[in-house]
PDB file of N, CA and C in Angstrom:
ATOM      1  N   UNK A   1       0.834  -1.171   0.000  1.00  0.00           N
ATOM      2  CA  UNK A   1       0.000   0.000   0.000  1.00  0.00           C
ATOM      3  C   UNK A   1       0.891   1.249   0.000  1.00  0.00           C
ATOM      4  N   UNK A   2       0.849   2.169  -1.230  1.00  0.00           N
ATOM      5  CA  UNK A   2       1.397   3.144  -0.768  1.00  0.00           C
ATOM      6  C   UNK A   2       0.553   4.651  -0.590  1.00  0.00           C
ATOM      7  N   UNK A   3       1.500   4.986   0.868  1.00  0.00           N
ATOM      8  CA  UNK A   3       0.490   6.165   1.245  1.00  0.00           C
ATOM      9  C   UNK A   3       1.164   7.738   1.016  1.00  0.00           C
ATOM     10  N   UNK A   4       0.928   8.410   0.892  1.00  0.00           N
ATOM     11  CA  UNK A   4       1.270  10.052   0.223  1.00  0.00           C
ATOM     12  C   UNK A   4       1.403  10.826   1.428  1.00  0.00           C
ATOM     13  N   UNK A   5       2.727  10.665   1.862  1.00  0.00           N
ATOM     14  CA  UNK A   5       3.398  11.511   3.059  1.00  0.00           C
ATOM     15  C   UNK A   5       3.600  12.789   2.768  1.00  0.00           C
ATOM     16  N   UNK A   6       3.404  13.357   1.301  1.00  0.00           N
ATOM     17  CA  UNK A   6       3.611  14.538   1.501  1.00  0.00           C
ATOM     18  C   UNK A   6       2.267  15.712   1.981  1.00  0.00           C
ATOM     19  N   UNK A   7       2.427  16.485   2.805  1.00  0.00           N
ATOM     20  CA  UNK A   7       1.229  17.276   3.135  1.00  0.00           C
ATOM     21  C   UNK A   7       1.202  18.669   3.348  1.00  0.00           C
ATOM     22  N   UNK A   8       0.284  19.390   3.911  1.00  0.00           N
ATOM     23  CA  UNK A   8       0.067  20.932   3.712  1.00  0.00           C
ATOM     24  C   UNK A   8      -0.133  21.337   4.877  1.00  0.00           C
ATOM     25  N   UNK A   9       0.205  22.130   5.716  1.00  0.00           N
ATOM     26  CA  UNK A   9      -0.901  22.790   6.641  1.00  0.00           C
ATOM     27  C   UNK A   9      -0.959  24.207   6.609  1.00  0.00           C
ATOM     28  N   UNK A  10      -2.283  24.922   6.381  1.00  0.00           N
ATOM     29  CA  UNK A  10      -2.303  26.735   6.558  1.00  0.00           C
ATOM     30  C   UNK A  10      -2.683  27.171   7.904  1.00  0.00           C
ATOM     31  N   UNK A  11      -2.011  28.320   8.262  1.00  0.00           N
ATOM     32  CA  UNK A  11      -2.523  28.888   9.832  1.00  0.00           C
ATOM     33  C   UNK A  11      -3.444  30.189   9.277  1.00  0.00           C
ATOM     34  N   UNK A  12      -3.815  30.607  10.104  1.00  0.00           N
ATOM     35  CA  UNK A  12      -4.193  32.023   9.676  1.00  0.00           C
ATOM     36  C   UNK A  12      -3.561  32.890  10.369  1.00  0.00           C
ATOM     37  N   UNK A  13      -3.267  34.091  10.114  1.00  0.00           N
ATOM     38  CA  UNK A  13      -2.124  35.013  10.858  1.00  0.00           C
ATOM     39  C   UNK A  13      -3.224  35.669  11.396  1.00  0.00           C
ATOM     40  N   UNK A  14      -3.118  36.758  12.095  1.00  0.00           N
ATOM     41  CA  UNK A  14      -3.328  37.856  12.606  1.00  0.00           C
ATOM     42  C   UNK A  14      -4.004  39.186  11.614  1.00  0.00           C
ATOM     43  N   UNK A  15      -4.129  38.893  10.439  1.00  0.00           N
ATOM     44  CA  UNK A  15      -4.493  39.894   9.689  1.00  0.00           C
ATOM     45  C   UNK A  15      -5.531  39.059   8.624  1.00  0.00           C
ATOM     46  N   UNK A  16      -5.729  37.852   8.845  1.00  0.00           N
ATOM     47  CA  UNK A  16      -6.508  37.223   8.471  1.00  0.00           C
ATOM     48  C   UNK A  16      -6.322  36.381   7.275  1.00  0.00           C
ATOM     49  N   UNK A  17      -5.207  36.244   6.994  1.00  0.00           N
ATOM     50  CA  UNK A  17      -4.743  35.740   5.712  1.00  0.00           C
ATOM     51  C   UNK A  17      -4.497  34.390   5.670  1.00  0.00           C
ATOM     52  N   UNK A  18      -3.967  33.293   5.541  1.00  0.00           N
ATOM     53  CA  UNK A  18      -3.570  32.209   5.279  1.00  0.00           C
ATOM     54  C   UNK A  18      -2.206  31.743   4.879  1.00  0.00           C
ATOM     55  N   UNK A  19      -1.319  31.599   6.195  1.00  0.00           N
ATOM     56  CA  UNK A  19       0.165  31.270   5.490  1.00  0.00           C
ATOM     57  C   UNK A  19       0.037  29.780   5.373  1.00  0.00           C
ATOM     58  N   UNK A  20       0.132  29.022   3.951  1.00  0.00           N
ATOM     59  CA  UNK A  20       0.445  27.474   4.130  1.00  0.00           C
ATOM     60  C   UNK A  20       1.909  27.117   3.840  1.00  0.00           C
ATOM     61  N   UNK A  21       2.261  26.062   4.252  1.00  0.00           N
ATOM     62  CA  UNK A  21       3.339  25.676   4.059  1.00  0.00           C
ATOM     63  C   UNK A  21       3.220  23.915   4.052  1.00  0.00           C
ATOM     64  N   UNK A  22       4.090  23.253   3.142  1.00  0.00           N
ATOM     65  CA  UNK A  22       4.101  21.675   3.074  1.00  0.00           C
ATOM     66  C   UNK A  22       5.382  21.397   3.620  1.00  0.00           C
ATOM     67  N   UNK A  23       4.997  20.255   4.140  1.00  0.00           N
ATOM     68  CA  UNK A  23       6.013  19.467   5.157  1.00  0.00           C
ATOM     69  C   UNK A  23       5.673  17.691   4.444  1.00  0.00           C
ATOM     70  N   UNK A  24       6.942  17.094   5.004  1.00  0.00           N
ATOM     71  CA  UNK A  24       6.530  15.731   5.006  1.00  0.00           C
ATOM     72  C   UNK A  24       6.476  14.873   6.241  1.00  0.00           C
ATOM     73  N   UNK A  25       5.649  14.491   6.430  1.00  0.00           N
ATOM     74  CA  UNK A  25       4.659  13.320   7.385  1.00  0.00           C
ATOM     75  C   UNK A  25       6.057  12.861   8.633  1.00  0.00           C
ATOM     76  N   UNK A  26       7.700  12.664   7.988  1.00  0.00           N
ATOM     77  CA  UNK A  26       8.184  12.671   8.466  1.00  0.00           C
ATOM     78  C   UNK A  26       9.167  13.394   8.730  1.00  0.00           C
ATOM     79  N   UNK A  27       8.830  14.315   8.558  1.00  0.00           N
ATOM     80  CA  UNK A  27       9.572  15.148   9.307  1.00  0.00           C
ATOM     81  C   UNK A  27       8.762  16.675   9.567  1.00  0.00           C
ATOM     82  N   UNK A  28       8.064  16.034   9.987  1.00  0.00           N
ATOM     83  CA  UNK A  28       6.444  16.629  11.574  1.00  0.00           C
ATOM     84  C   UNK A  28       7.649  17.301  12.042  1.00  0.00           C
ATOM     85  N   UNK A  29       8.184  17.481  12.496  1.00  0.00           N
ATOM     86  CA  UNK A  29       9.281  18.649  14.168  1.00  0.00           C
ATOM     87  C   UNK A  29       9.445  19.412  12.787  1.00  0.00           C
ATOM     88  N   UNK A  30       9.845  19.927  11.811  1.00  0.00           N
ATOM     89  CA  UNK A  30      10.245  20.956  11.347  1.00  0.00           C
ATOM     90  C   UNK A  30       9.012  22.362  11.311  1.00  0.00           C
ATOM     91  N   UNK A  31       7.672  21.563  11.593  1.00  0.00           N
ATOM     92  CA  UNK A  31       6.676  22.856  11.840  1.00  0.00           C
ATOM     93  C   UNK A  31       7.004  23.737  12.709  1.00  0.00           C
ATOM     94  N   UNK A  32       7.820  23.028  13.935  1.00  0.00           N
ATOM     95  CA  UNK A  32       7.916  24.131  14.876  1.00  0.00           C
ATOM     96  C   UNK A  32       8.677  25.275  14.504  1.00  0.00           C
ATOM     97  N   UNK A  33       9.718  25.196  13.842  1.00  0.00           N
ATOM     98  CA  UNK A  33      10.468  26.474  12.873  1.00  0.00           C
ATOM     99  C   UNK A  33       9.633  26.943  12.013  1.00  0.00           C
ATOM    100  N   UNK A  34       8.225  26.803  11.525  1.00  0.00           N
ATOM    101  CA  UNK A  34       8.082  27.187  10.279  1.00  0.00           C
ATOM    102  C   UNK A  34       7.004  28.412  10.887  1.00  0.00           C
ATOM    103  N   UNK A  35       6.420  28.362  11.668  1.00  0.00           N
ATOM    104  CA  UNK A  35       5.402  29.063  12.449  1.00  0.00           C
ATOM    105  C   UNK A  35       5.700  29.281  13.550  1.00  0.00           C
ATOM    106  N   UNK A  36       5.607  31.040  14.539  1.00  0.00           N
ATOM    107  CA  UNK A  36       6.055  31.531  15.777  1.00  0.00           C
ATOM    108  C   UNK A  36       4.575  30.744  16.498  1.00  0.00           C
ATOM    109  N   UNK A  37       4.958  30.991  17.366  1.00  0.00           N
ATOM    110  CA  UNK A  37       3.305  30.581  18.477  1.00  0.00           C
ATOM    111  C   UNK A  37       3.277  28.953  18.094  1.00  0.00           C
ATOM    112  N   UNK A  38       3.646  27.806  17.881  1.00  0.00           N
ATOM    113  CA  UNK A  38       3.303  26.828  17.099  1.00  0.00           C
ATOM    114  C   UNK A  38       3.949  25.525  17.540  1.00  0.00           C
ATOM    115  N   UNK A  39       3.447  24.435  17.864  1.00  0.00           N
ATOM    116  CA  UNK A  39       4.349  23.731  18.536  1.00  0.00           C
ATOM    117  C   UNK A  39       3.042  22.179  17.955  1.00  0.00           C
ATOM    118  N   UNK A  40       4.489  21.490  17.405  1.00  0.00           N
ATOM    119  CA  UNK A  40       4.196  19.846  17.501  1.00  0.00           C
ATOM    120  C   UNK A  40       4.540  18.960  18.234  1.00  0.00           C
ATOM    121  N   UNK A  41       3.824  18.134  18.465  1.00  0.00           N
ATOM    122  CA  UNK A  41       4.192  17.315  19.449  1.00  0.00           C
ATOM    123  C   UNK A  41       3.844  15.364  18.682  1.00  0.00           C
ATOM    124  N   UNK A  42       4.530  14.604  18.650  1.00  0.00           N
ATOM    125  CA  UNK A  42       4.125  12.959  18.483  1.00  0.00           C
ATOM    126  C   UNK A  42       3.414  12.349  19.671  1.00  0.00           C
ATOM    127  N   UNK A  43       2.484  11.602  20.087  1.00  0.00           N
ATOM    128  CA  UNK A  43       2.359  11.032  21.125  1.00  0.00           C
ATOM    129  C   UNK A  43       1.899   9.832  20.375  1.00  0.00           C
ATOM    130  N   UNK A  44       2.672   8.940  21.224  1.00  0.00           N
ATOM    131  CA  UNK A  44       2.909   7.475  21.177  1.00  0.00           C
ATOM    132  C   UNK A  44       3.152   7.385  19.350  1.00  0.00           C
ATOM    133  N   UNK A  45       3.446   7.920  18.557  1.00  0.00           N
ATOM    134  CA  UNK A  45       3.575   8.026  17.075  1.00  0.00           C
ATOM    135  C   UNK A  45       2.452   7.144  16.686  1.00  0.00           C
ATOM    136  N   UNK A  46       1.624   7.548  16.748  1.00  0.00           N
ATOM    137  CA  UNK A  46      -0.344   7.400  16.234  1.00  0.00           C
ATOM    138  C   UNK A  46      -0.908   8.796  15.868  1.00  0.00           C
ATOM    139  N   UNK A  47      -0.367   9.754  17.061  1.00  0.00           N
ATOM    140  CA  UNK A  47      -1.182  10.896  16.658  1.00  0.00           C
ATOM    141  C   UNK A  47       0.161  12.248  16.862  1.00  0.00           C
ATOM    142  N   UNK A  48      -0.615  13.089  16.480  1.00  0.00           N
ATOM    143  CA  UNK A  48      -0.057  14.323  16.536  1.00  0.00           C
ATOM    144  C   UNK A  48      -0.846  15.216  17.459  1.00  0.00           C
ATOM    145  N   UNK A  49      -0.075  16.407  18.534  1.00  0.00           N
ATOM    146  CA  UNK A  49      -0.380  17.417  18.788  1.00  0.00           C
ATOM    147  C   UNK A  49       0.231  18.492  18.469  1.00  0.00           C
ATOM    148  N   UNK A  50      -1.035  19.351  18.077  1.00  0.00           N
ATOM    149  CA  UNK A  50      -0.713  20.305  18.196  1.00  0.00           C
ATOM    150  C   UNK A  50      -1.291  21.689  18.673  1.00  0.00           C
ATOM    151  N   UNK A  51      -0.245  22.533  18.824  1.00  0.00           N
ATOM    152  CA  UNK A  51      -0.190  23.284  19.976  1.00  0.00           C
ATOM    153  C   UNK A  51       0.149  24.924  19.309  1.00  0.00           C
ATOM    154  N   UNK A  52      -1.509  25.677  19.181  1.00  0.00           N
ATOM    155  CA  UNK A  52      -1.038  27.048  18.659  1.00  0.00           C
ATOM    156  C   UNK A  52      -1.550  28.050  19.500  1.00  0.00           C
ATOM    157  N   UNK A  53      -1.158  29.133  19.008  1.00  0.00           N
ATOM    158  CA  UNK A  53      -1.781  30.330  19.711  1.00  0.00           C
ATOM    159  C   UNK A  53      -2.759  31.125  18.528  1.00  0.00           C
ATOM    160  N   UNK A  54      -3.967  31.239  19.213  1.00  0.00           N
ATOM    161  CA  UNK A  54      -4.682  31.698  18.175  1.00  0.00           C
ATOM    162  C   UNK A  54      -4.959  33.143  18.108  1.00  0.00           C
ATOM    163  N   UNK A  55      -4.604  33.839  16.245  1.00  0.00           N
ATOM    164  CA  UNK A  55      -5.068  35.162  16.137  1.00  0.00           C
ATOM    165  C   UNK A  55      -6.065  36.069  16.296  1.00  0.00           C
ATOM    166  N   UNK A  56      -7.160  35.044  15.943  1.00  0.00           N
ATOM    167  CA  UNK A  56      -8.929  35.489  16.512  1.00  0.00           C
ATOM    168  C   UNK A  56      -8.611  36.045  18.168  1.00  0.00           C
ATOM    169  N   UNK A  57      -8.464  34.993  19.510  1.00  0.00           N
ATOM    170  CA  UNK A  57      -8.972  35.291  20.427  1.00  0.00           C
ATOM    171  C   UNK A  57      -7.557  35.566  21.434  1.00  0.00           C
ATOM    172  N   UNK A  58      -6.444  35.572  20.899  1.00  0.00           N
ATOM    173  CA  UNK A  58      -5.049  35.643  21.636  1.00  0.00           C
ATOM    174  C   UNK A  58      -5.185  34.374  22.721  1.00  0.00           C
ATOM    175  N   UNK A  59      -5.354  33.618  22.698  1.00  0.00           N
ATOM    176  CA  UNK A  59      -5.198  32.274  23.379  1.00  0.00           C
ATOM    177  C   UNK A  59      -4.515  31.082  22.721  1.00  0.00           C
ATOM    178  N   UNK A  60      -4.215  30.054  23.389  1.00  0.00           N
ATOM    179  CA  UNK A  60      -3.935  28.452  22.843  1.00  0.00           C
ATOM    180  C   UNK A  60      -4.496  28.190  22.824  1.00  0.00           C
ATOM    181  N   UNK A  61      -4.273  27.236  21.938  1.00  0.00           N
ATOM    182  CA  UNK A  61      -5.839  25.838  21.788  1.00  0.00           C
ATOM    183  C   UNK A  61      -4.628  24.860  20.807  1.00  0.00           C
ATOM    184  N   UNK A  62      -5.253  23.467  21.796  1.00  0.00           N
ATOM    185  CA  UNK A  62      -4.698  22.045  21.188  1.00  0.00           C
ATOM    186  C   UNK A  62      -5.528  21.045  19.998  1.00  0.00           C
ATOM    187  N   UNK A  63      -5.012  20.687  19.416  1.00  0.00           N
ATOM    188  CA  UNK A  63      -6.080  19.935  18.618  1.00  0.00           C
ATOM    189  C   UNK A  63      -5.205  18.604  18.406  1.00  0.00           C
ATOM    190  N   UNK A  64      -5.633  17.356  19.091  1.00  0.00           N
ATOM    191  CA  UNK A  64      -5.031  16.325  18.210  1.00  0.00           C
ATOM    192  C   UNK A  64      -5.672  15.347  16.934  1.00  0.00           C
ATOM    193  N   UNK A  65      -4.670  15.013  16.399  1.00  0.00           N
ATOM    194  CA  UNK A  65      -5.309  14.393  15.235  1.00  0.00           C
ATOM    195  C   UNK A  65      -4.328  13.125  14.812  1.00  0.00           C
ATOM    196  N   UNK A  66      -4.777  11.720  14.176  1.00  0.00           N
ATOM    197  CA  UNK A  66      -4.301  10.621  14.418  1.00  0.00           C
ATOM    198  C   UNK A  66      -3.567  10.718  12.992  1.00  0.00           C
ATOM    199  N   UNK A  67      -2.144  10.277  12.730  1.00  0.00           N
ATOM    200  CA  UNK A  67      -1.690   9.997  11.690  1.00  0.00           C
ATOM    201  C   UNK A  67      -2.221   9.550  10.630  1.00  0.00           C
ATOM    202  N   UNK A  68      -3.180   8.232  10.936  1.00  0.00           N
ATOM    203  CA  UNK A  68      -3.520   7.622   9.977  1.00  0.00           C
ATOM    204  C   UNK A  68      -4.852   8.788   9.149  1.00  0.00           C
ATOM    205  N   UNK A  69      -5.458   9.228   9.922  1.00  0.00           N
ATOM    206  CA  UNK A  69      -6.647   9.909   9.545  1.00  0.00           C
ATOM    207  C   UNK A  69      -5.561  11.237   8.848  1.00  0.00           C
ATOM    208  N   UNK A  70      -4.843  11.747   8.861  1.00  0.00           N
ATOM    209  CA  UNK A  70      -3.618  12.758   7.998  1.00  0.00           C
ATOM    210  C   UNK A  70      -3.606  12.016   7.090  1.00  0.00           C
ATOM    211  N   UNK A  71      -3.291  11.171   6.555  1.00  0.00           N
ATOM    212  CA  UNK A  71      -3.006  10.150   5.502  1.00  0.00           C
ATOM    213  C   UNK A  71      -4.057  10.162   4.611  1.00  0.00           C
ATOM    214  N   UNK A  72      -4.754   9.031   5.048  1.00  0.00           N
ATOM    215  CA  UNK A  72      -6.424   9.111   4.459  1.00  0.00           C
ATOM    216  C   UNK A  72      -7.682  10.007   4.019  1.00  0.00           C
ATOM    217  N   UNK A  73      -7.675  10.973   5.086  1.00  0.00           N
ATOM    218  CA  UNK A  73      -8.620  11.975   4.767  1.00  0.00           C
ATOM    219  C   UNK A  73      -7.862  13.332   3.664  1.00  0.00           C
ATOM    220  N   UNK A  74      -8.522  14.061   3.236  1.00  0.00           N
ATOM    221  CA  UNK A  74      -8.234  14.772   2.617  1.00  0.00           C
ATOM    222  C   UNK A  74      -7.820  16.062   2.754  1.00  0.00           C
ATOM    223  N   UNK A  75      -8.663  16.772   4.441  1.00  0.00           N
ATOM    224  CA  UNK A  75      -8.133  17.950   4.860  1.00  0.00           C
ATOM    225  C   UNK A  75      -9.027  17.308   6.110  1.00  0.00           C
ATOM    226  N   UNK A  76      -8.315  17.628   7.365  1.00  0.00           N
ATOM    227  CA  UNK A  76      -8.455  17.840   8.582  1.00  0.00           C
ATOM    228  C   UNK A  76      -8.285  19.588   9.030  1.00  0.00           C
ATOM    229  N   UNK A  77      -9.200  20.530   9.991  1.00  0.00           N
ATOM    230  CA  UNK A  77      -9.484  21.460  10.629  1.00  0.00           C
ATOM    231  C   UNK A  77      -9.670  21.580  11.701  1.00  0.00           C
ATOM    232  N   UNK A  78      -9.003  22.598  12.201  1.00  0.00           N
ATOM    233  CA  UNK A  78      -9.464  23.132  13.799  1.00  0.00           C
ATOM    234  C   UNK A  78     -10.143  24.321  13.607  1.00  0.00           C
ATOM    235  N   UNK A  79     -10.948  25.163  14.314  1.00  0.00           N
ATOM    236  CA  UNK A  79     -11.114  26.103  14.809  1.00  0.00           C
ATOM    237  C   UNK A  79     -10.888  27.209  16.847  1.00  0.00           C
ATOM    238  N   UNK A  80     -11.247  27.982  15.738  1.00  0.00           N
ATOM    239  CA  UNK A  80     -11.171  28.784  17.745  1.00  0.00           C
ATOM    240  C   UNK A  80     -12.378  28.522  18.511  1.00  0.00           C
ATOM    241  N   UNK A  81     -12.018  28.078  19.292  1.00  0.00           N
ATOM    242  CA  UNK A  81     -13.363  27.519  20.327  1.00  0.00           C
ATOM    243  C   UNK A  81     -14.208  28.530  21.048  1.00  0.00           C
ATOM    244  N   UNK A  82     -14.089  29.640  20.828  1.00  0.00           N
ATOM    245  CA  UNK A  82     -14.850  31.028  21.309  1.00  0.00           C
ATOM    246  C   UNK A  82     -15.648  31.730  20.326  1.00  0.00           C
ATOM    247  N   UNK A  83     -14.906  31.903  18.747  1.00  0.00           N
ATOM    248  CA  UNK A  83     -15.647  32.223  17.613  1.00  0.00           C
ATOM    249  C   UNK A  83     -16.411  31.212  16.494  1.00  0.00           C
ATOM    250  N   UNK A  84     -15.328  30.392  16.882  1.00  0.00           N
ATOM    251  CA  UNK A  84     -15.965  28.679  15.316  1.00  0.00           C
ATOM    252  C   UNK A  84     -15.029  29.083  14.632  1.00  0.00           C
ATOM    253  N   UNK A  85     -14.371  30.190  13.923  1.00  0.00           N
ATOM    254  CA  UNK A  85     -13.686  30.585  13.020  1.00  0.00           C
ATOM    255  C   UNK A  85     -12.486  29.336  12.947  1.00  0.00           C
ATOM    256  N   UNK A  86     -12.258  28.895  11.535  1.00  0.00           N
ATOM    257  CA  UNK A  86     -11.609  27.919  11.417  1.00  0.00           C
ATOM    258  C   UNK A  86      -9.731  28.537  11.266  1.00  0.00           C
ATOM    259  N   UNK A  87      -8.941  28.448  11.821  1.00  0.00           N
ATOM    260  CA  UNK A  87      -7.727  28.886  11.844  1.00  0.00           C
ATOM    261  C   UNK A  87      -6.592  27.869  11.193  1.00  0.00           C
ATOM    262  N   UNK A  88      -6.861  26.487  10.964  1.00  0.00           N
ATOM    263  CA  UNK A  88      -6.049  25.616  11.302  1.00  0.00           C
ATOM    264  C   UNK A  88      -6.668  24.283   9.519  1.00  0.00           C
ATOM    265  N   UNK A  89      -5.930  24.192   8.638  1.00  0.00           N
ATOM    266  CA  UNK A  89      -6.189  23.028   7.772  1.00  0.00           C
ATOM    267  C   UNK A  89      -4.806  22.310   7.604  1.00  0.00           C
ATOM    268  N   UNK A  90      -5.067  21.269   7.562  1.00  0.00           N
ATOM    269  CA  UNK A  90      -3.917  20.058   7.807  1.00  0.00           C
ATOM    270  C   UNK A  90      -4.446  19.052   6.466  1.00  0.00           C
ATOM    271  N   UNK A  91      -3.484  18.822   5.663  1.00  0.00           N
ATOM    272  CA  UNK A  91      -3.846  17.580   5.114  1.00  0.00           C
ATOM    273  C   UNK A  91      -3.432  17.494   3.750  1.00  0.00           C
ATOM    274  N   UNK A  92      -3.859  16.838   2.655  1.00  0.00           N
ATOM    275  CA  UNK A  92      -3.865  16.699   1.221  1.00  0.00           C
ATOM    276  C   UNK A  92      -3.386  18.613   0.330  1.00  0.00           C
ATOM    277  N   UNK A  93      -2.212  18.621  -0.057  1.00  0.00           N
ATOM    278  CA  UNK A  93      -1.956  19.989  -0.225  1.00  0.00           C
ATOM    279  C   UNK A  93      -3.124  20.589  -1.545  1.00  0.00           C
ATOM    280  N   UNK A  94      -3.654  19.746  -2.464  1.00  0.00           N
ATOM    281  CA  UNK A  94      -4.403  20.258  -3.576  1.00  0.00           C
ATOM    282  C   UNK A  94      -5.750  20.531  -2.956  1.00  0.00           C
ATOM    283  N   UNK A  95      -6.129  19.823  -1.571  1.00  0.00           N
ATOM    284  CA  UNK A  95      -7.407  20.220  -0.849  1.00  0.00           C
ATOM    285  C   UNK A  95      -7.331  21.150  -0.498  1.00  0.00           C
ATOM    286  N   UNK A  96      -6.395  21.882   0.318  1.00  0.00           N
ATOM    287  CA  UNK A  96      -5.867  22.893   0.931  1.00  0.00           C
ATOM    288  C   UNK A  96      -5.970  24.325   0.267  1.00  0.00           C
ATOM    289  N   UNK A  97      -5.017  24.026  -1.089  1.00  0.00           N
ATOM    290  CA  UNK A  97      -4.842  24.912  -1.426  1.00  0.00           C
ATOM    291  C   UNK A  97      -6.354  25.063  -2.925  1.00  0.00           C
ATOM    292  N   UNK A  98      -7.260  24.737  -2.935  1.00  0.00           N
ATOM    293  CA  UNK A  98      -8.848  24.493  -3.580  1.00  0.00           C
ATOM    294  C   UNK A  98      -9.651  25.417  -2.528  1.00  0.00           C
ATOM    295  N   UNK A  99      -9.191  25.003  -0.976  1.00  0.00           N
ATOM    296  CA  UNK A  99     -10.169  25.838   0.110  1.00  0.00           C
ATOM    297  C   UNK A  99      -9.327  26.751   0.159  1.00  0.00           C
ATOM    298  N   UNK A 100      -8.054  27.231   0.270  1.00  0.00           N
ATOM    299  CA  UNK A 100      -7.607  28.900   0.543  1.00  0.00           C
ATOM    300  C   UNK A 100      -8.079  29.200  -0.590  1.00  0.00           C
ATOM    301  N   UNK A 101      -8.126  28.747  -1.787  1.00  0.00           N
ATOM    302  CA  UNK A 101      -7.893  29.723  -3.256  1.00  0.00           C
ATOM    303  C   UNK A 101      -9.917  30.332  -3.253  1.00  0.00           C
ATOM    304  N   UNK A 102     -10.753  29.409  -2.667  1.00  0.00           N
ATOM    305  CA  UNK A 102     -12.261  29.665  -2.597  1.00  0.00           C
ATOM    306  C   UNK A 102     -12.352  30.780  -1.236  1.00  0.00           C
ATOM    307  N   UNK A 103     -11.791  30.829  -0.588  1.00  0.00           N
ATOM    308  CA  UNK A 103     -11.747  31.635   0.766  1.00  0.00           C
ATOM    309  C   UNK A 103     -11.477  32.967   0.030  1.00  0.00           C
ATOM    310  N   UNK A 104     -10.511  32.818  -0.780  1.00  0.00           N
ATOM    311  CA  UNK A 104     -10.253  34.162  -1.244  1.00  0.00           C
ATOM    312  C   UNK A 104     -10.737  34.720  -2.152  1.00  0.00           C
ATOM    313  N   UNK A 105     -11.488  34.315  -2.752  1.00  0.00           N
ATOM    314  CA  UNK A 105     -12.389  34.463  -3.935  1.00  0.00           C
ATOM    315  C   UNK A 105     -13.957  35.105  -3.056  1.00  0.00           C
ATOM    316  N   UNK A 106     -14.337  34.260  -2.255  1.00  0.00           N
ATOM    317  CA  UNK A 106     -15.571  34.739  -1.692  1.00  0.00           C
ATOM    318  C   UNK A 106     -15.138  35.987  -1.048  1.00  0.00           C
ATOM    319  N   UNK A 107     -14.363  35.915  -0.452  1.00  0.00           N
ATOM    320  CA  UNK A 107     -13.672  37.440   0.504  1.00  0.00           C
ATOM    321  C   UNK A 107     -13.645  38.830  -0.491  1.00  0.00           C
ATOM    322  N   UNK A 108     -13.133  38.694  -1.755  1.00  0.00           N
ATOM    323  CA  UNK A 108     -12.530  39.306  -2.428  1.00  0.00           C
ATOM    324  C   UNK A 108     -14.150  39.918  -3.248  1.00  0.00           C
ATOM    325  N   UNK A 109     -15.449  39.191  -3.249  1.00  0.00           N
ATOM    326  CA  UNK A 109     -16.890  39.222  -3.604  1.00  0.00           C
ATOM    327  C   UNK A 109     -17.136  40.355  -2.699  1.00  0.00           C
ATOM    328  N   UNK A 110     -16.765  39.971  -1.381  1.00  0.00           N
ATOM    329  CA  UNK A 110     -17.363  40.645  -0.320  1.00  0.00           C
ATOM    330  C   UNK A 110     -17.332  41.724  -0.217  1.00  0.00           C
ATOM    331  N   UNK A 111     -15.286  41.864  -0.480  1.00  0.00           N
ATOM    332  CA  UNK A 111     -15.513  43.440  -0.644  1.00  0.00           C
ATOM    333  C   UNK A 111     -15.992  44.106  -1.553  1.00  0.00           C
ATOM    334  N   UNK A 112     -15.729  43.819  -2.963  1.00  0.00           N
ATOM    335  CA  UNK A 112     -16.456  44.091  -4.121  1.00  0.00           C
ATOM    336  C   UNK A 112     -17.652  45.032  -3.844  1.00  0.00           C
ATOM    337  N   UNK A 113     -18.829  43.848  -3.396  1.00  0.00           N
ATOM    338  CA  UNK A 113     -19.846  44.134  -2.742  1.00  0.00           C
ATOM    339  C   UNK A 113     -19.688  45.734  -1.968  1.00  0.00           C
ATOM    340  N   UNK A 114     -19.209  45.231  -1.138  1.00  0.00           N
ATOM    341  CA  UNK A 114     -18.737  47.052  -0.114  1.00  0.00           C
ATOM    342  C   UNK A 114     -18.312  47.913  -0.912  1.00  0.00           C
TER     343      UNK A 114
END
């Protein structure tokens, strides 16, 4: 069986934008350089934590998520647990980058609109 270690994850900054960046599956610890506020963690190498500070509400928030389900699924999400606002996509980089490229398109309507 072969499985597609390579992957994506976007944060959202502080100004509301979307920085993504791709990593590979193994070599998870290089996120922590790639993003300030941002911290990975392995537990028992099944799952991943992780550990950010969020721009919406200036707090942390943890989200874990199981390797295998990174693998398989197509995009995994967190949000801020005070607004819903989703801060956090993990997963398949062409999923990823299909939902930033539609995020910005509707945004970009919005202002229009205004």
């Amino acid at each position: 069986m072969l499985c597609n270690t390579n992957l994506s994850i976007s944060l959202k900054n502080e100004i509301g934008q979307y920085k993504i960046k791709n990593f590979n599956l193994f070599q998870i610890n290089r996120l922590n350089d790639m993003f300030p506020d941002f911290n990975v963690y392995l537990t028992n190498n099944i799952e991943i934590e992780l550990k950010l500070k969020c721009p919406i509400c200036d707090r942390y928030h943890c989200y874990k998520f199981r390797i295998m389900d990174l693998i398989n699924s197509k995009m995994l999400l967190g949000g801020c647990e005070y607004s819903g606002i989703t801060i956090i996509y993990i997963g398949n980089t062409k999923s990823i980058y299909e939902t930033i490229n539609k995020y910005k398109e509707i945004k970009n309507m919005v202002y229009a609109m205004i």
